[in-house]
PDB file of N, CA and C in Angstrom:
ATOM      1  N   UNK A   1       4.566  -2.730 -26.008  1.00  0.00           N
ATOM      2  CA  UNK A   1       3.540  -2.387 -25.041  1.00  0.00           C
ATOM      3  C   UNK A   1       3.784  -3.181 -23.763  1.00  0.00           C
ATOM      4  N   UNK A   2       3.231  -2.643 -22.831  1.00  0.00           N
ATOM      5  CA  UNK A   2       3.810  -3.122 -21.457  1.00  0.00           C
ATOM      6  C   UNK A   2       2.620  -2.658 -20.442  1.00  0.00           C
ATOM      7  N   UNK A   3       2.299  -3.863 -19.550  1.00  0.00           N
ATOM      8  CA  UNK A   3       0.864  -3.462 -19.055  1.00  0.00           C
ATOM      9  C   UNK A   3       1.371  -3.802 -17.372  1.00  0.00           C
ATOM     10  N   UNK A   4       1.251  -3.232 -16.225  1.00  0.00           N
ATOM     11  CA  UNK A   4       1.637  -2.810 -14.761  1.00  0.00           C
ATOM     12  C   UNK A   4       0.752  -2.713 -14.113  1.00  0.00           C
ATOM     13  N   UNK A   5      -0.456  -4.104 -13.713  1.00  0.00           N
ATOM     14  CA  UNK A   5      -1.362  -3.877 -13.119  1.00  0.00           C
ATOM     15  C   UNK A   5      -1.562  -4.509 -11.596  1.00  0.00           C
ATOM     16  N   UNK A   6      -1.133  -4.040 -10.843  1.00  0.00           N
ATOM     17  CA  UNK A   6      -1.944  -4.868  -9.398  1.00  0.00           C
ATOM     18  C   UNK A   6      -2.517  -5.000  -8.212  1.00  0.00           C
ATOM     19  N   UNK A   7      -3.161  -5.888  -8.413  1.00  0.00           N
ATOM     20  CA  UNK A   7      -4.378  -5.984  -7.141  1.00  0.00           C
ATOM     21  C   UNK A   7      -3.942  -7.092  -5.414  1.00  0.00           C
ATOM     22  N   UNK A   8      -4.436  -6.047  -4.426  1.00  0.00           N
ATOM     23  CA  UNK A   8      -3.835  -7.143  -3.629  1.00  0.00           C
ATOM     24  C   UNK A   8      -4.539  -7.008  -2.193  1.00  0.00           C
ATOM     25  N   UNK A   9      -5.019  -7.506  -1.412  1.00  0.00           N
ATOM     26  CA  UNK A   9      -5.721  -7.385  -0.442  1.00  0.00           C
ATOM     27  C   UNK A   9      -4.604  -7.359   1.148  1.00  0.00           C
ATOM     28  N   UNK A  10      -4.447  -6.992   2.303  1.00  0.00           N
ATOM     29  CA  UNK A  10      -4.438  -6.713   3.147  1.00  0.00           C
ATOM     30  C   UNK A  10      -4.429  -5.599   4.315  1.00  0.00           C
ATOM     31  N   UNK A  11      -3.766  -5.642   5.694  1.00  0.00           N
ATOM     32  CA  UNK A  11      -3.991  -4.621   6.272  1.00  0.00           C
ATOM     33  C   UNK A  11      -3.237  -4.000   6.836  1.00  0.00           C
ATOM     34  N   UNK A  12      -3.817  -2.737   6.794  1.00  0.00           N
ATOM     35  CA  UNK A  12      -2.670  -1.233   6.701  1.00  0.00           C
ATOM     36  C   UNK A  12      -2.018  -1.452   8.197  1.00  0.00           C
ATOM     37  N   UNK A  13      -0.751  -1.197   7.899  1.00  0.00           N
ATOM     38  CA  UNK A  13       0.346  -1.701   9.088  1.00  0.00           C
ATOM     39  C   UNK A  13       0.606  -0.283  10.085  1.00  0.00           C
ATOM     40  N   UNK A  14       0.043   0.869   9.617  1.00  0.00           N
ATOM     41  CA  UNK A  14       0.549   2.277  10.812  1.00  0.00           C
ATOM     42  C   UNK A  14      -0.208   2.781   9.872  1.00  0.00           C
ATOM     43  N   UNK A  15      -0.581   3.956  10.817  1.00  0.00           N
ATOM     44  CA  UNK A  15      -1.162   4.741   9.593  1.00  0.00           C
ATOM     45  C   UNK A  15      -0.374   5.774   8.789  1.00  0.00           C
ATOM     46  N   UNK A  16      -1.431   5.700   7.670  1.00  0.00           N
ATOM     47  CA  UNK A  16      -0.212   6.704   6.362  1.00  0.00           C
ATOM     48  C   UNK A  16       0.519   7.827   6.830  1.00  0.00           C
ATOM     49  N   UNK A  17       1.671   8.239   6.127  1.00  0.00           N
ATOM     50  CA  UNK A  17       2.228   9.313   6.375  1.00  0.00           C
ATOM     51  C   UNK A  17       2.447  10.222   5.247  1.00  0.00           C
ATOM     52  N   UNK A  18       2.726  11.276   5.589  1.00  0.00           N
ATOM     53  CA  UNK A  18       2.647  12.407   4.429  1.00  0.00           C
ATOM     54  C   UNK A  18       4.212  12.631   4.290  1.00  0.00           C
ATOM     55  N   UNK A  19       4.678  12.841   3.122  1.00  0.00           N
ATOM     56  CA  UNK A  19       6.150  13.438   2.274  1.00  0.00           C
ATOM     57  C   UNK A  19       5.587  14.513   1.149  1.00  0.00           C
ATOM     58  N   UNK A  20       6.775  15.209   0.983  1.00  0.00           N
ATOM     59  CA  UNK A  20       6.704  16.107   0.200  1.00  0.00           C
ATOM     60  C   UNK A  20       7.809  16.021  -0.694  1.00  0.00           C
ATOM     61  N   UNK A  21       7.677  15.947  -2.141  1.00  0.00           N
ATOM     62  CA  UNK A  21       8.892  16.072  -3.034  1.00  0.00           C
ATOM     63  C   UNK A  21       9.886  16.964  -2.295  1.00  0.00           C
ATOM     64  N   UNK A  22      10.976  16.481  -3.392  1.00  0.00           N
ATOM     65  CA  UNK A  22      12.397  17.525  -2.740  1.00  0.00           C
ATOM     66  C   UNK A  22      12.455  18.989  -2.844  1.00  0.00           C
ATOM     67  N   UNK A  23      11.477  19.172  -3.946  1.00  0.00           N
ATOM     68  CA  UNK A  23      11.301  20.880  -4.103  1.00  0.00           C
ATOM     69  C   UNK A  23       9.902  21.102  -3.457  1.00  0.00           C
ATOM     70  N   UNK A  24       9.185  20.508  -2.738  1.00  0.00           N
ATOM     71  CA  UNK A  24       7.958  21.172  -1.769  1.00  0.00           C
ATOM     72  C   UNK A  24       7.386  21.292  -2.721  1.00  0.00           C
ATOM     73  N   UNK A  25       6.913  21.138  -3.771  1.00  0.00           N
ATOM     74  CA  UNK A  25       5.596  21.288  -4.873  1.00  0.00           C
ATOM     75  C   UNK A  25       4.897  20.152  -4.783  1.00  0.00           C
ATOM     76  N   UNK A  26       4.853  19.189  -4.258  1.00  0.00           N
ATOM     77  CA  UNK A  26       3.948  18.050  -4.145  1.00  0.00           C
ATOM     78  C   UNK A  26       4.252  17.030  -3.218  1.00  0.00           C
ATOM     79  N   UNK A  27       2.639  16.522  -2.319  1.00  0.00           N
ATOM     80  CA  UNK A  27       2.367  16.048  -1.306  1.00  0.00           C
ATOM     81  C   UNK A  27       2.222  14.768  -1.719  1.00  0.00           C
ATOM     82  N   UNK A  28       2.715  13.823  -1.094  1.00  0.00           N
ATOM     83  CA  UNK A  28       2.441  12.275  -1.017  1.00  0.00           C
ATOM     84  C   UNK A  28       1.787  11.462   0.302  1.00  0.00           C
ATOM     85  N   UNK A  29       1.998  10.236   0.027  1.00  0.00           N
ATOM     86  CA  UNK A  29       1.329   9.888   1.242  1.00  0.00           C
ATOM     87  C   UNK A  29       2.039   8.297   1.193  1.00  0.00           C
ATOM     88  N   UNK A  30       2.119   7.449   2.116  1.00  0.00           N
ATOM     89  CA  UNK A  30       2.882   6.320   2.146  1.00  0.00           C
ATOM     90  C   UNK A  30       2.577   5.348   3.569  1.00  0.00           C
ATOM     91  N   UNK A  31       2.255   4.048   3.166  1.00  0.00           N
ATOM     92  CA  UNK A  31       1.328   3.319   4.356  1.00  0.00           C
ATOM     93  C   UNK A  31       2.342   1.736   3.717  1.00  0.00           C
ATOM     94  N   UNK A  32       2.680   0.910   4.924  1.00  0.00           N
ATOM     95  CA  UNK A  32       2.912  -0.345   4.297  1.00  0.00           C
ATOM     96  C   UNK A  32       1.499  -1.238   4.344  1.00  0.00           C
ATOM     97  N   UNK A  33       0.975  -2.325   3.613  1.00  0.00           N
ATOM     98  CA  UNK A  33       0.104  -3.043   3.594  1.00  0.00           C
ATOM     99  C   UNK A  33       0.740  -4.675   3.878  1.00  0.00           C
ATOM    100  N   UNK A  34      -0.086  -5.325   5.128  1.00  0.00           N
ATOM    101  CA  UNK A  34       0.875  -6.570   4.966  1.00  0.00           C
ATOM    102  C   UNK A  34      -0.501  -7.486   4.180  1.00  0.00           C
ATOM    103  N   UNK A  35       0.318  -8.109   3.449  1.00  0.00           N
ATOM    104  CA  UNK A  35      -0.757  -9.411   3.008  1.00  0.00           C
ATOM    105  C   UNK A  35       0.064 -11.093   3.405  1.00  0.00           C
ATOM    106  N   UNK A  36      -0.799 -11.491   3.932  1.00  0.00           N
ATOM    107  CA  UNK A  36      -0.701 -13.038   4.091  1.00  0.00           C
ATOM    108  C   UNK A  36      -1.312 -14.050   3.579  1.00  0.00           C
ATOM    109  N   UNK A  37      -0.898 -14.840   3.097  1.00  0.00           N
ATOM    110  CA  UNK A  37      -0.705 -16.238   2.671  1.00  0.00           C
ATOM    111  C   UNK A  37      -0.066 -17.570   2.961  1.00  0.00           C
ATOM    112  N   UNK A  38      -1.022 -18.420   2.961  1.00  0.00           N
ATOM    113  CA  UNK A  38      -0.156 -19.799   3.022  1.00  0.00           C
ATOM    114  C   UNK A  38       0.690 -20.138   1.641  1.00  0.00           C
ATOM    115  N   UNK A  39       2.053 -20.248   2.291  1.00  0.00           N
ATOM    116  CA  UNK A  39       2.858 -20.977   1.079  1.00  0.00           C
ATOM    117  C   UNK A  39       3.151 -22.554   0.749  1.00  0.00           C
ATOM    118  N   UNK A  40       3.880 -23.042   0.262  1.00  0.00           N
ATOM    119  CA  UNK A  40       3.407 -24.757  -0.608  1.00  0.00           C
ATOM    120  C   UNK A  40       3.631 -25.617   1.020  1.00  0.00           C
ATOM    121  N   UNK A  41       4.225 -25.273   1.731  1.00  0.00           N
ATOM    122  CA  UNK A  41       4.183 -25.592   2.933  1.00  0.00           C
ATOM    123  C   UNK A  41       3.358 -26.338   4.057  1.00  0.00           C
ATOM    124  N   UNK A  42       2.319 -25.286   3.820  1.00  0.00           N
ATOM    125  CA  UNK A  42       1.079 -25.094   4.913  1.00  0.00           C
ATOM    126  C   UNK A  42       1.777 -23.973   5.593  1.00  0.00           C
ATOM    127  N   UNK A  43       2.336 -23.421   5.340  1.00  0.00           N
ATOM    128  CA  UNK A  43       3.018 -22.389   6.793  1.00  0.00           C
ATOM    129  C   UNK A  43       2.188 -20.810   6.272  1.00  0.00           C
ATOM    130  N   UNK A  44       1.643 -19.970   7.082  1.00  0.00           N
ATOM    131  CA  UNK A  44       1.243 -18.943   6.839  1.00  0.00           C
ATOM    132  C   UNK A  44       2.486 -17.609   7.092  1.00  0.00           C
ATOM    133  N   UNK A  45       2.691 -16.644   5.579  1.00  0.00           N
ATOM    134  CA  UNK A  45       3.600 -15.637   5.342  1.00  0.00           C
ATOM    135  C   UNK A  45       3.164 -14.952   5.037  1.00  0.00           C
ATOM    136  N   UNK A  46       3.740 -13.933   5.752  1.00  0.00           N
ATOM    137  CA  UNK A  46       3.342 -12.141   5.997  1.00  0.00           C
ATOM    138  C   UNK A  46       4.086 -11.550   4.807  1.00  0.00           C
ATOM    139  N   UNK A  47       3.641 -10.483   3.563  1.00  0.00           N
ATOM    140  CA  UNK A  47       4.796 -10.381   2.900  1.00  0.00           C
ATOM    141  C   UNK A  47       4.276  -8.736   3.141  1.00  0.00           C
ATOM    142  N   UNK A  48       5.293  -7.801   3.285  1.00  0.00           N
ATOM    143  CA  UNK A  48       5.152  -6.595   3.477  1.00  0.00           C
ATOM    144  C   UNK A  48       5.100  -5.866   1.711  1.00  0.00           C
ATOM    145  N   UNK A  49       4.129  -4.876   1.931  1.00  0.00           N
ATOM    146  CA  UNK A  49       4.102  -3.765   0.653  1.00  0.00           C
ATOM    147  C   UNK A  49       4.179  -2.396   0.578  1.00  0.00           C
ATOM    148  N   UNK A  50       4.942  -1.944   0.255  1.00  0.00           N
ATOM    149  CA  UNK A  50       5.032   0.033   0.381  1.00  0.00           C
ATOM    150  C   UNK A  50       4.504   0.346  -0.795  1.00  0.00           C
ATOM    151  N   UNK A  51       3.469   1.051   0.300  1.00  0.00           N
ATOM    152  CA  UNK A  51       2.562   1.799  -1.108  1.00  0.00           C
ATOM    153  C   UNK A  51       2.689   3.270  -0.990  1.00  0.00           C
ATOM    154  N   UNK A  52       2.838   4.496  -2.006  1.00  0.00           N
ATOM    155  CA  UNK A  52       2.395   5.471  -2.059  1.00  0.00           C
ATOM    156  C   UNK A  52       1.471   6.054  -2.846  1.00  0.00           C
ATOM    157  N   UNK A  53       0.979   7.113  -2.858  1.00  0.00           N
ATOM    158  CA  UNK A  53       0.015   7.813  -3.902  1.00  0.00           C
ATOM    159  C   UNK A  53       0.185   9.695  -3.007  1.00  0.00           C
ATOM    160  N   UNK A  54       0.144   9.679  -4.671  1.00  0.00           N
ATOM    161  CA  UNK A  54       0.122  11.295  -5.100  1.00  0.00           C
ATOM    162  C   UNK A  54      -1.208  12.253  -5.389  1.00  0.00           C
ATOM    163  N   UNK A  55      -1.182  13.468  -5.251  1.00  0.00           N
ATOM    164  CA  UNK A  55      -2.028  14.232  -5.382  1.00  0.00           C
ATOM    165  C   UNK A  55      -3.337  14.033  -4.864  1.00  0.00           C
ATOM    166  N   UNK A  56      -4.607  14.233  -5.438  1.00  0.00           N
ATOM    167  CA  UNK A  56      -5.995  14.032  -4.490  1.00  0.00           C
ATOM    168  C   UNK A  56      -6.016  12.709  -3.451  1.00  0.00           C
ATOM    169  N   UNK A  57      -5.373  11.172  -4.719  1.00  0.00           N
ATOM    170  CA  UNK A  57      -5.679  10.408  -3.570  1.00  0.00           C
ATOM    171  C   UNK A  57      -4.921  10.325  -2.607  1.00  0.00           C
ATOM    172  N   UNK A  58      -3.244  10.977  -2.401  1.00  0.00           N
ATOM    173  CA  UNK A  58      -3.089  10.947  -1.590  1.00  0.00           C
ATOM    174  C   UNK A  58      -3.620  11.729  -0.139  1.00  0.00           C
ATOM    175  N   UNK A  59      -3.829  12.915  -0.303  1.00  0.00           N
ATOM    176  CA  UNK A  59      -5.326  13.778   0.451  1.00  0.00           C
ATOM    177  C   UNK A  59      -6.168  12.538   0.954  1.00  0.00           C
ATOM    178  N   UNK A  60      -6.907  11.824   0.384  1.00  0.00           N
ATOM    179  CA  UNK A  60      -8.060  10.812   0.756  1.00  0.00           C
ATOM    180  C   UNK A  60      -7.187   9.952   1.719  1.00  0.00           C
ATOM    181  N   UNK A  61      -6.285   9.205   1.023  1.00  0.00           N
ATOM    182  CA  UNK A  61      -5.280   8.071   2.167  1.00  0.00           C
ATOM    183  C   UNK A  61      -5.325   8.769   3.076  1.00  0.00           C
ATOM    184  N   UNK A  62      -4.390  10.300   3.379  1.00  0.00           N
ATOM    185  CA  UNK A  62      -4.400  10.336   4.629  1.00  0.00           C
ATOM    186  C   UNK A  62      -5.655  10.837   5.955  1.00  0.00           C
ATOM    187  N   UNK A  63      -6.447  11.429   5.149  1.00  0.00           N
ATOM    188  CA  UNK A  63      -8.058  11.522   5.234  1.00  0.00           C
ATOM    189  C   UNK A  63      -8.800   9.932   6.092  1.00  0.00           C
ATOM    190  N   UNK A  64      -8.519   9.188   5.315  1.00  0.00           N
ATOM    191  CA  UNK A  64      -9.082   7.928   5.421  1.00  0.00           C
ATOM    192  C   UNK A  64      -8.820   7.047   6.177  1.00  0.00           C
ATOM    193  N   UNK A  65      -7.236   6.350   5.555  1.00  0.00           N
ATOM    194  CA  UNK A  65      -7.108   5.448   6.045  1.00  0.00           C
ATOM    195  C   UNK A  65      -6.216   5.398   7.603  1.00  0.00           C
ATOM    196  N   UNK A  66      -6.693   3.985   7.844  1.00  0.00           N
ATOM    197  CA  UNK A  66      -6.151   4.131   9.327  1.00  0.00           C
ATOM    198  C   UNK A  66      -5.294   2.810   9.290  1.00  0.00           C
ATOM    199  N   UNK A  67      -4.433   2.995  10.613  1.00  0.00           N
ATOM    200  CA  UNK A  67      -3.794   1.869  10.946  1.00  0.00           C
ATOM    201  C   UNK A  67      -4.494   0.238  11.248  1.00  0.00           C
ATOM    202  N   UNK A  68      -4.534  -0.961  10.952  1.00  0.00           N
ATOM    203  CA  UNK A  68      -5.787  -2.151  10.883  1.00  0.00           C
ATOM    204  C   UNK A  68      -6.456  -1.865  10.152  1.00  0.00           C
ATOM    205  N   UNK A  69      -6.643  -0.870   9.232  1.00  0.00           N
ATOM    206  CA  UNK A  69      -7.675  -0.956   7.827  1.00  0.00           C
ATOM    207  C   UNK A  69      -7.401  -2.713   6.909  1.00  0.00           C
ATOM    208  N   UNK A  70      -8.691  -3.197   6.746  1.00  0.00           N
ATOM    209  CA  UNK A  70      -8.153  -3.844   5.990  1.00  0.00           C
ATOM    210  C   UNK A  70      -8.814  -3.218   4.006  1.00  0.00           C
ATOM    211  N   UNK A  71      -7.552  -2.925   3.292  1.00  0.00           N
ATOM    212  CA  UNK A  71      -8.468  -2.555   2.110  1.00  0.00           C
ATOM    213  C   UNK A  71      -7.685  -3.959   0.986  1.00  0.00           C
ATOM    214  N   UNK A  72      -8.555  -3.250  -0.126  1.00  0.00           N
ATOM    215  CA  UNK A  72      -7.941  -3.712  -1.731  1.00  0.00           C
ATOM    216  C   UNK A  72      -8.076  -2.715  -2.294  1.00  0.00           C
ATOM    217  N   UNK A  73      -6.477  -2.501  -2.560  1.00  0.00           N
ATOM    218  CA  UNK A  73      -5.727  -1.617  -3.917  1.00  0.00           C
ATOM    219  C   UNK A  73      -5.002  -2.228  -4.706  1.00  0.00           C
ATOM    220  N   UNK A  74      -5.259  -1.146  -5.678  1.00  0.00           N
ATOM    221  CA  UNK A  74      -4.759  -1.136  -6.766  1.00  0.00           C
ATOM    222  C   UNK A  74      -3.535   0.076  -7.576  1.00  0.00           C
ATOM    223  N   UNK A  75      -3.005  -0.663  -8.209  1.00  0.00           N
ATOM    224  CA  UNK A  75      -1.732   0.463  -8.595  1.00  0.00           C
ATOM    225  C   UNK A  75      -0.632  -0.265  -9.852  1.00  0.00           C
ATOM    226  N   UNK A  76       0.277   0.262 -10.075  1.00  0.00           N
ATOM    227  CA  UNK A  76       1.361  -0.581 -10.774  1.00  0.00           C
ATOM    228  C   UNK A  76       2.592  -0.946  -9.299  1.00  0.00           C
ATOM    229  N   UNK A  77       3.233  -1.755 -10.026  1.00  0.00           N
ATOM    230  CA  UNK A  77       4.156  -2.621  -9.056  1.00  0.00           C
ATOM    231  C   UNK A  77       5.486  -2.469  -9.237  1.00  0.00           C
ATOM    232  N   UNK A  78       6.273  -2.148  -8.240  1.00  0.00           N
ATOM    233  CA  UNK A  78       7.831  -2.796  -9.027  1.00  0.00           C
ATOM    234  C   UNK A  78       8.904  -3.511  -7.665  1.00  0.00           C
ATOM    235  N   UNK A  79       9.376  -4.486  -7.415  1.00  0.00           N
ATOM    236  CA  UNK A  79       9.825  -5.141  -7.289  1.00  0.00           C
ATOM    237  C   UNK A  79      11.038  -4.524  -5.932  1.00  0.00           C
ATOM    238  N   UNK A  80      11.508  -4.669  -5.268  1.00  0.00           N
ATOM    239  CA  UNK A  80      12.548  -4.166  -4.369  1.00  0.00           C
ATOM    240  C   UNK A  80      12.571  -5.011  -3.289  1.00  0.00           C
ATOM    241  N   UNK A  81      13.618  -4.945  -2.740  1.00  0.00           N
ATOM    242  CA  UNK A  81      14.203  -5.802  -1.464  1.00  0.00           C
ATOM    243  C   UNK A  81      14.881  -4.310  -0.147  1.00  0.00           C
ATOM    244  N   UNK A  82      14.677  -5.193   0.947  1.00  0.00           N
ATOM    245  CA  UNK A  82      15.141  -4.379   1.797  1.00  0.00           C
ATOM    246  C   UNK A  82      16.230  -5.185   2.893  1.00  0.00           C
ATOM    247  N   UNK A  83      17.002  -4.384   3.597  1.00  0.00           N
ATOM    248  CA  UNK A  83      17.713  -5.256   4.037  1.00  0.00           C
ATOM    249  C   UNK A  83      17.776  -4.946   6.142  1.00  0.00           C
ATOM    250  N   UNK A  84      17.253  -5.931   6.715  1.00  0.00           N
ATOM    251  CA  UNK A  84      16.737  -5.830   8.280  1.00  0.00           C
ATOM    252  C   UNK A  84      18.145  -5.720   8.962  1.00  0.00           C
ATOM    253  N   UNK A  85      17.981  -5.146  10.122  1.00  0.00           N
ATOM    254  CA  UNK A  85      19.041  -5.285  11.437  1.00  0.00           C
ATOM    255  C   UNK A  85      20.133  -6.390  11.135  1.00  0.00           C
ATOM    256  N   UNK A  86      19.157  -7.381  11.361  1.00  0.00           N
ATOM    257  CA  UNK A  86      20.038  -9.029  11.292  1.00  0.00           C
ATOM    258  C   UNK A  86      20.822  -9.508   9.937  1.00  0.00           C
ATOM    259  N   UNK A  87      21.017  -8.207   8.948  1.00  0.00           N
ATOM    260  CA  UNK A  87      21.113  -8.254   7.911  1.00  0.00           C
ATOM    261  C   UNK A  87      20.344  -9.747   6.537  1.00  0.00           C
ATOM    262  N   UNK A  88      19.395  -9.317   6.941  1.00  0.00           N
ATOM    263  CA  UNK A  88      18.267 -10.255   5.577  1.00  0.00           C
ATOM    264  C   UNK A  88      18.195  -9.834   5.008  1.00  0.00           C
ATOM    265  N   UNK A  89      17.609 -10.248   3.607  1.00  0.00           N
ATOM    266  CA  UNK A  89      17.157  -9.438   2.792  1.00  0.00           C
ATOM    267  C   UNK A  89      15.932 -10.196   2.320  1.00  0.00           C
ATOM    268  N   UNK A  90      15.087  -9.079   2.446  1.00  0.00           N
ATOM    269  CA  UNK A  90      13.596  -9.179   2.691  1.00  0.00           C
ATOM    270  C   UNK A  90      12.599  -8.651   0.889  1.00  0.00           C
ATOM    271  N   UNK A  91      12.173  -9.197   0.482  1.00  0.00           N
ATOM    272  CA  UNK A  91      11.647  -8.895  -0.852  1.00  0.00           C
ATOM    273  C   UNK A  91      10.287  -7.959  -0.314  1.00  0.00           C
ATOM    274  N   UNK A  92       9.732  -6.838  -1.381  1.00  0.00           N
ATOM    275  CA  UNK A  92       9.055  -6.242  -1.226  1.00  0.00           C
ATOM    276  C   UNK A  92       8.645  -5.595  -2.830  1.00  0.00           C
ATOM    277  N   UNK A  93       7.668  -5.574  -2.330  1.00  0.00           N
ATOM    278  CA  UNK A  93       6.967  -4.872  -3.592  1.00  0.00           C
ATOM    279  C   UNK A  93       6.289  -3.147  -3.146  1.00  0.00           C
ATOM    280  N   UNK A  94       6.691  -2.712  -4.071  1.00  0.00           N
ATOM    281  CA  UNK A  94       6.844  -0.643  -4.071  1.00  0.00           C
ATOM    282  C   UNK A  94       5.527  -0.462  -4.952  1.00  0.00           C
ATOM    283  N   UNK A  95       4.878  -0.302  -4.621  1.00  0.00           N
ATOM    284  CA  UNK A  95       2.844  -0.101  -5.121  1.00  0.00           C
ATOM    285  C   UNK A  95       2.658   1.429  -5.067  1.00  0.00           C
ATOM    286  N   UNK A  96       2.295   2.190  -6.258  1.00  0.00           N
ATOM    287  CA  UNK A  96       1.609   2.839  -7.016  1.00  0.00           C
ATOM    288  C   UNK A  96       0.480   3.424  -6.777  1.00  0.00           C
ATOM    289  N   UNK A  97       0.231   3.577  -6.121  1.00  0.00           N
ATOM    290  CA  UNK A  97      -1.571   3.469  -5.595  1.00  0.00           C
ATOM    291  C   UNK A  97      -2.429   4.179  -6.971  1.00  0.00           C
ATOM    292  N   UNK A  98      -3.743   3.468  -7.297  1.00  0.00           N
ATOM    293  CA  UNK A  98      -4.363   4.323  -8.257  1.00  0.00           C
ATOM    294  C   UNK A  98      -5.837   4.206  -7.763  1.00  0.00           C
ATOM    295  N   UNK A  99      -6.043   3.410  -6.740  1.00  0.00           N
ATOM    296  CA  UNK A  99      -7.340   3.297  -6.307  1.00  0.00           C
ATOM    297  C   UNK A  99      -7.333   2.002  -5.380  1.00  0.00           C
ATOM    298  N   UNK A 100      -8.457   2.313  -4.451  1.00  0.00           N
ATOM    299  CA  UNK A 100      -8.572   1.400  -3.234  1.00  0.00           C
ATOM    300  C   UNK A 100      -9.956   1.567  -2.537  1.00  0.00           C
ATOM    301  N   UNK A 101     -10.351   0.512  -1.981  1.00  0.00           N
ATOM    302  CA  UNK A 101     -11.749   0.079  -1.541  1.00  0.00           C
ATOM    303  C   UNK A 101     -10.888  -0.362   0.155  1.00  0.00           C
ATOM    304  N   UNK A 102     -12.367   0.199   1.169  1.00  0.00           N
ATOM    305  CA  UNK A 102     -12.425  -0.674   2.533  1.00  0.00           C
ATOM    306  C   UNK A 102     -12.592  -1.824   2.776  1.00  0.00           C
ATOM    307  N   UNK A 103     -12.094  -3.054   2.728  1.00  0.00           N
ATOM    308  CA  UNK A 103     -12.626  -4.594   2.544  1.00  0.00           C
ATOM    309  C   UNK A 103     -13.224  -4.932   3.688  1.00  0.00           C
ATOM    310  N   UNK A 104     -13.774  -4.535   5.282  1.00  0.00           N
ATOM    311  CA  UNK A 104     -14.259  -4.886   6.080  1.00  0.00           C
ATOM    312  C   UNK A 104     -14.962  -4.019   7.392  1.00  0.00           C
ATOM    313  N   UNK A 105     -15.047  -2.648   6.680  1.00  0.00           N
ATOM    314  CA  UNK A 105     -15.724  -1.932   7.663  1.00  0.00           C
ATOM    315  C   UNK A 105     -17.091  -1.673   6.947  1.00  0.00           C
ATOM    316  N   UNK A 106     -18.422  -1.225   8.080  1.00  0.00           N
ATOM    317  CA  UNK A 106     -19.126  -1.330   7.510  1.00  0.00           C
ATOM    318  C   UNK A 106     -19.699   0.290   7.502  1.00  0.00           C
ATOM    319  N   UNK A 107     -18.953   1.707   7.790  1.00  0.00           N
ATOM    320  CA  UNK A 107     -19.019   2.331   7.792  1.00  0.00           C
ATOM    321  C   UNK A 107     -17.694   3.130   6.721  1.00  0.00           C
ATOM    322  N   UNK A 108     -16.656   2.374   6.201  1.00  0.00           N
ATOM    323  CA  UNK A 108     -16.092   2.480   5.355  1.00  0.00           C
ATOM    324  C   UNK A 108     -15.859   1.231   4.085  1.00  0.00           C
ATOM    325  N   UNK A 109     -16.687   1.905   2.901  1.00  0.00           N
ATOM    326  CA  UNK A 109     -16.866   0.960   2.225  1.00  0.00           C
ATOM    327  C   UNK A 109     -15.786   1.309   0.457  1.00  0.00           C
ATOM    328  N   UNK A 110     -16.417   2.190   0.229  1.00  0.00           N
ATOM    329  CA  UNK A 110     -15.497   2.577  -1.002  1.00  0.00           C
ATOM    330  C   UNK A 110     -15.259   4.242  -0.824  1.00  0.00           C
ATOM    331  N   UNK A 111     -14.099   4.577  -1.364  1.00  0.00           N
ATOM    332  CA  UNK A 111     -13.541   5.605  -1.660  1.00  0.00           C
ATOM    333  C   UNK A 111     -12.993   5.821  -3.213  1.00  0.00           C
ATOM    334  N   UNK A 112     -13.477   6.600  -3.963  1.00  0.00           N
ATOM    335  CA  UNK A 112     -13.125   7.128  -5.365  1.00  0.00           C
ATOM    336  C   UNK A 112     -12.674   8.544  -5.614  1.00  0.00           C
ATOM    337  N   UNK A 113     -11.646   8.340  -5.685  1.00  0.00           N
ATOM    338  CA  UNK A 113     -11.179  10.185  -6.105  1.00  0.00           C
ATOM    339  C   UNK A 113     -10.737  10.122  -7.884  1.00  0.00           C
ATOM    340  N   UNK A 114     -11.011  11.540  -8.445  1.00  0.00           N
ATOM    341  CA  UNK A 114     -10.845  11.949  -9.848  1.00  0.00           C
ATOM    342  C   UNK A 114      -9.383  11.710 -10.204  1.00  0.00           C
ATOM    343  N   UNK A 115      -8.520  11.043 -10.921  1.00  0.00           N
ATOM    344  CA  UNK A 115      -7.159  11.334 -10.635  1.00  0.00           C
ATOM    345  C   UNK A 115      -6.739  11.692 -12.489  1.00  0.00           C
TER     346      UNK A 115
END
């Protein structure tokens, strides 16, 4: 058994965009989320997250969310690196979306779709 759960707070970096599988039968949607933290340092780090979601909620993401949203979602996780101009390589986490809340508007508060 194997359990893929996670939660993570920050804010939506552009707003979402829509893809379509390779055979056009299904709509996605895809937004990076940055979250920051201080590391053992004291120094404050930006770590970037690509999230997508499928079917209704993706409809709602792009419905919804906007670029400076700040939310908390939720999804499963998996692990990936990317590699910049200056050739870095930059760690990232590829998020699942299965549900997500507005963390600071007061006219957007929660969103729930059937999935």
């Amino acid at each position: 058994m194997s359990i893929n759960k996670f939660f993570v707070g920050g804010y939506v970096g552009a707003d979402p965009e829509a893809f379509e599988s390779k055979d056009k039968s299904k709509q996605y949607a895809g937004f990076n989320l940055a979250e920051s933290r201080v590391d053992n340092d004291g120094n404050e780090v930006t770590y970037w997250h690509q999230v997508s979601a499928g079917g209704k909620l993706a409809e709602t993401v792009l419905k919804h969310v906007k670029k400076g949203d700040k939310l908390v979602i939720e999804g499963s996780a998996t692990a990936a690196v990317y590699v910049t101009k200056e050739n870095q390589v930059v760690p990232q986490m590829k998020i699942w979306l299965s549900g997500f809340e507005f963390a600071s508007s007061k006219e957007k508060t929660s969103v729930s779709v059937d999935t």
